[in-house]
N, C-alpha and C. Protein backbone atom coordinates (compact mmCIF):
# COMPACT_ATOMS: atom_id res chain seq x y z
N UNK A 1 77.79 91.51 100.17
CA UNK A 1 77.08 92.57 100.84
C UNK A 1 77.28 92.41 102.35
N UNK A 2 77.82 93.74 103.06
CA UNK A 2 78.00 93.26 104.20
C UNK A 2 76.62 93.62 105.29
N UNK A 3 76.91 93.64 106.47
CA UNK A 3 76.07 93.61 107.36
C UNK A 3 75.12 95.41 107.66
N UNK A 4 76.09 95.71 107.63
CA UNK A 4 75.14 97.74 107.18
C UNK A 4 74.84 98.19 106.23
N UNK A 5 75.52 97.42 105.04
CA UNK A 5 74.39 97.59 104.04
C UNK A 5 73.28 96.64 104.22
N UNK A 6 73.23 95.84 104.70
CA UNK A 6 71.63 95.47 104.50
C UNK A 6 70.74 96.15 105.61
N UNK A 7 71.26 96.92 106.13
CA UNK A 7 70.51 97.80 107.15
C UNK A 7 70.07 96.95 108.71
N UNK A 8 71.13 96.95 109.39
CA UNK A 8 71.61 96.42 110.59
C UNK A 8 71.25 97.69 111.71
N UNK A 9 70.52 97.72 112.73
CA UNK A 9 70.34 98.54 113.36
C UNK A 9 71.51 98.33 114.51
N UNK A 10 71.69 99.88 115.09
CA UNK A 10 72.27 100.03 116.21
C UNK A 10 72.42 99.12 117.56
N UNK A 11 73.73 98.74 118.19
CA UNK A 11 73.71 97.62 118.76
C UNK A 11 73.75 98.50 120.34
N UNK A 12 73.68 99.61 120.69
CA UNK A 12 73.32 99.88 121.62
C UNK A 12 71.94 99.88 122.42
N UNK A 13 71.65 99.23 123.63
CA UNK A 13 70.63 99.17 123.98
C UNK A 13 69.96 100.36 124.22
N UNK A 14 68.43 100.19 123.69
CA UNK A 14 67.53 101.63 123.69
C UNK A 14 67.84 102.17 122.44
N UNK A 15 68.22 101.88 121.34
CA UNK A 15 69.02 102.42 120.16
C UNK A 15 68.19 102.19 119.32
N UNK A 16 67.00 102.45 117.70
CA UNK A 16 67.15 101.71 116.91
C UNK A 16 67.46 102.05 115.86
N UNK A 17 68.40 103.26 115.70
CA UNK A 17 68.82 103.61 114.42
C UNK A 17 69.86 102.78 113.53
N UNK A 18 69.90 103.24 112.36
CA UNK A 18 70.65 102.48 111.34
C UNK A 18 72.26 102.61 111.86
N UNK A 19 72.77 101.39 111.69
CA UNK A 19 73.76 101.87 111.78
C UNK A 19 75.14 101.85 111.03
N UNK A 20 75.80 102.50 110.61
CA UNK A 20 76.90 103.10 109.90
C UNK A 20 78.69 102.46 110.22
N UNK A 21 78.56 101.79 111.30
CA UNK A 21 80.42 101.11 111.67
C UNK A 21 80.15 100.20 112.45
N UNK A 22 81.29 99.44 112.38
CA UNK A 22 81.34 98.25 113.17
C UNK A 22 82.03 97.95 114.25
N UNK A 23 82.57 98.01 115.52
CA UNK A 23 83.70 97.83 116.17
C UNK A 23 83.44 96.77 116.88
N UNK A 24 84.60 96.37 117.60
CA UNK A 24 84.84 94.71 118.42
C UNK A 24 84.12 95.43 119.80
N UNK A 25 83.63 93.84 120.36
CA UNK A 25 83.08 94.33 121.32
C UNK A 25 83.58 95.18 122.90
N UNK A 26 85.23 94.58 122.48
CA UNK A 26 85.83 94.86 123.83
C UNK A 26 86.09 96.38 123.79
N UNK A 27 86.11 96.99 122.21
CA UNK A 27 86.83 98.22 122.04
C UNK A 27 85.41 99.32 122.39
N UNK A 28 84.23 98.78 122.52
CA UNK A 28 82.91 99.45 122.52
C UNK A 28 82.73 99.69 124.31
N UNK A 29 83.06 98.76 125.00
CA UNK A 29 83.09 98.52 126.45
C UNK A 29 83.52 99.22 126.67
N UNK A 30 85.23 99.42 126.56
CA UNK A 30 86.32 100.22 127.07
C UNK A 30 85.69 101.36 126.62
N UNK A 31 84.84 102.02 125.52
CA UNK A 31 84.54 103.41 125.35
C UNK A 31 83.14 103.74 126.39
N UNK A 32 82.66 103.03 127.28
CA UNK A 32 81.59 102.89 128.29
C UNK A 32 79.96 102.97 127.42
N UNK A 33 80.04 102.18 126.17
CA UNK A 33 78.86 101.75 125.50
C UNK A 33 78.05 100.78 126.20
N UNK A 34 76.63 100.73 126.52
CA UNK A 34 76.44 99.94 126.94
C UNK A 34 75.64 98.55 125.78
N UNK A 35 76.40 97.82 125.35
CA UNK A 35 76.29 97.02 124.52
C UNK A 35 76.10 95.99 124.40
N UNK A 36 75.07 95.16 123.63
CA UNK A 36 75.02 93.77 123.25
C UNK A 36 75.36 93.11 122.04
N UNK A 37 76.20 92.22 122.56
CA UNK A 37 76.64 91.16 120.70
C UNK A 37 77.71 90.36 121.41
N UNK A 38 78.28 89.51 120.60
CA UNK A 38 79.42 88.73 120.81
C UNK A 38 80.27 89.43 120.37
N UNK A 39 80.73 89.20 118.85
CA UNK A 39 81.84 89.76 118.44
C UNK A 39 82.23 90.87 118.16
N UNK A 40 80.84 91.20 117.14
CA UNK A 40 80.92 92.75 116.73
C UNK A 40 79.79 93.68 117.08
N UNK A 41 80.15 95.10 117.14
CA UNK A 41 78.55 95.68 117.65
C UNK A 41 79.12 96.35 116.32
N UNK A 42 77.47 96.89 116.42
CA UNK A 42 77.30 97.78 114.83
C UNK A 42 76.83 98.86 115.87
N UNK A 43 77.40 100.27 115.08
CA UNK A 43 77.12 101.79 116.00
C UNK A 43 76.62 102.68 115.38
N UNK A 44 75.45 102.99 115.56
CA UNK A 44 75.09 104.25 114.57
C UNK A 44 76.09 105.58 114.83
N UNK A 45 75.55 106.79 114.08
CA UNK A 45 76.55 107.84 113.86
C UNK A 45 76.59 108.51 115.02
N UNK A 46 75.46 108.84 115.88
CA UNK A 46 75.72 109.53 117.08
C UNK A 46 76.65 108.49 118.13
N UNK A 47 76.44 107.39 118.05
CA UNK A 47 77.21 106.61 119.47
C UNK A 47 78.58 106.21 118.70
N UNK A 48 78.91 106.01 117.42
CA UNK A 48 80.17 105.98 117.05
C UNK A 48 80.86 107.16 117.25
N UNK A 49 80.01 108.61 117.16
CA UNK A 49 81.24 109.48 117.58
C UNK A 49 81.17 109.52 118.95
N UNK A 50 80.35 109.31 119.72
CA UNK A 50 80.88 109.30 121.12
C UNK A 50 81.92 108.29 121.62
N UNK A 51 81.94 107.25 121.11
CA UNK A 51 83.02 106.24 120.81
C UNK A 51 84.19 106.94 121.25
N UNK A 52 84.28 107.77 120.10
CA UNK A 52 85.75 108.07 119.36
C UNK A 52 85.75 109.67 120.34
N UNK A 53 84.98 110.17 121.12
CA UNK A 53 85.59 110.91 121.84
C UNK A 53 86.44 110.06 123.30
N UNK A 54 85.35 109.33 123.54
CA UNK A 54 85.63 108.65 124.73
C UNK A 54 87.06 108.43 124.73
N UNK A 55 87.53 107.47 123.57
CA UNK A 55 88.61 106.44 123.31
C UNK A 55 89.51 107.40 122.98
N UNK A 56 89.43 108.56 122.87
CA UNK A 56 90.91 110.12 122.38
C UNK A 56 92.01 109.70 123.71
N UNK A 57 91.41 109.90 124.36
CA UNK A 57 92.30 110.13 125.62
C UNK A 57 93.52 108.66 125.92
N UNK A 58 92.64 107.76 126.09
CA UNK A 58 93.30 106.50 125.79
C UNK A 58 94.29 105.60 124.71
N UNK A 59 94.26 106.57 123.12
CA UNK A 59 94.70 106.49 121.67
C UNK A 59 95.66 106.98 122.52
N UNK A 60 96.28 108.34 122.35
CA UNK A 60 97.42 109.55 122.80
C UNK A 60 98.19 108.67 124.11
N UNK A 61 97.48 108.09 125.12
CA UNK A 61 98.26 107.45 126.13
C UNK A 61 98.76 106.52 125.49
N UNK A 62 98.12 105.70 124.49
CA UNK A 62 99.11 104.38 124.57
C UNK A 62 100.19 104.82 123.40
N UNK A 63 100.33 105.86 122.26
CA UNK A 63 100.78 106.53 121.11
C UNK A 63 101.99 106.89 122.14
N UNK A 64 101.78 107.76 123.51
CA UNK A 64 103.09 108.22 123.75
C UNK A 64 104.03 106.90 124.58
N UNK A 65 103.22 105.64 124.45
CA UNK A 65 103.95 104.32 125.68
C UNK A 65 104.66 104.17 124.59
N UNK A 66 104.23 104.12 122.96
CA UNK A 66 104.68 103.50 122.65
C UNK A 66 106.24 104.29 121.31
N UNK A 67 106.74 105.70 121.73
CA UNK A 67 107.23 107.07 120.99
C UNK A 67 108.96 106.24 122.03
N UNK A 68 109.58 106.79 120.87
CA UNK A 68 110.91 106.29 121.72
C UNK A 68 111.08 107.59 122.49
């Protein structure tokens, strides 16, 4: 059983919803989360998709560094 199923709340500060994904901490930073944990933060559903808007722009830049 991992860590959101046993019902792990949101690792953003001011946060206490359940939360739903897990990402590394450096990849939560770079999306301008303001976050506490060592390794992993756990993200509920509203701040994981802000995540993943944040981090669009940055995916596509490194996708075209890396297009022959």
């Amino acid at each position: 059983m991992g860590k959101i199923a046993s019902g792990v709340k949101c690792s953003v500060l001011g946060c206490n919803s359940e939360a739903v994904k897990s990402v590394s901490v450096e990849k939560a930073k770079a999306g301008g989360l303001n976050v506490s944990g060592e390794k992993r933060v756990y993200l509920c559903k509203t701040h994981y998709k802000q995540l993943k808007k944040n981090l669009k722009k940055e995916k596509l830049i490194e996708k075209w560094r890396y297009m022959g």
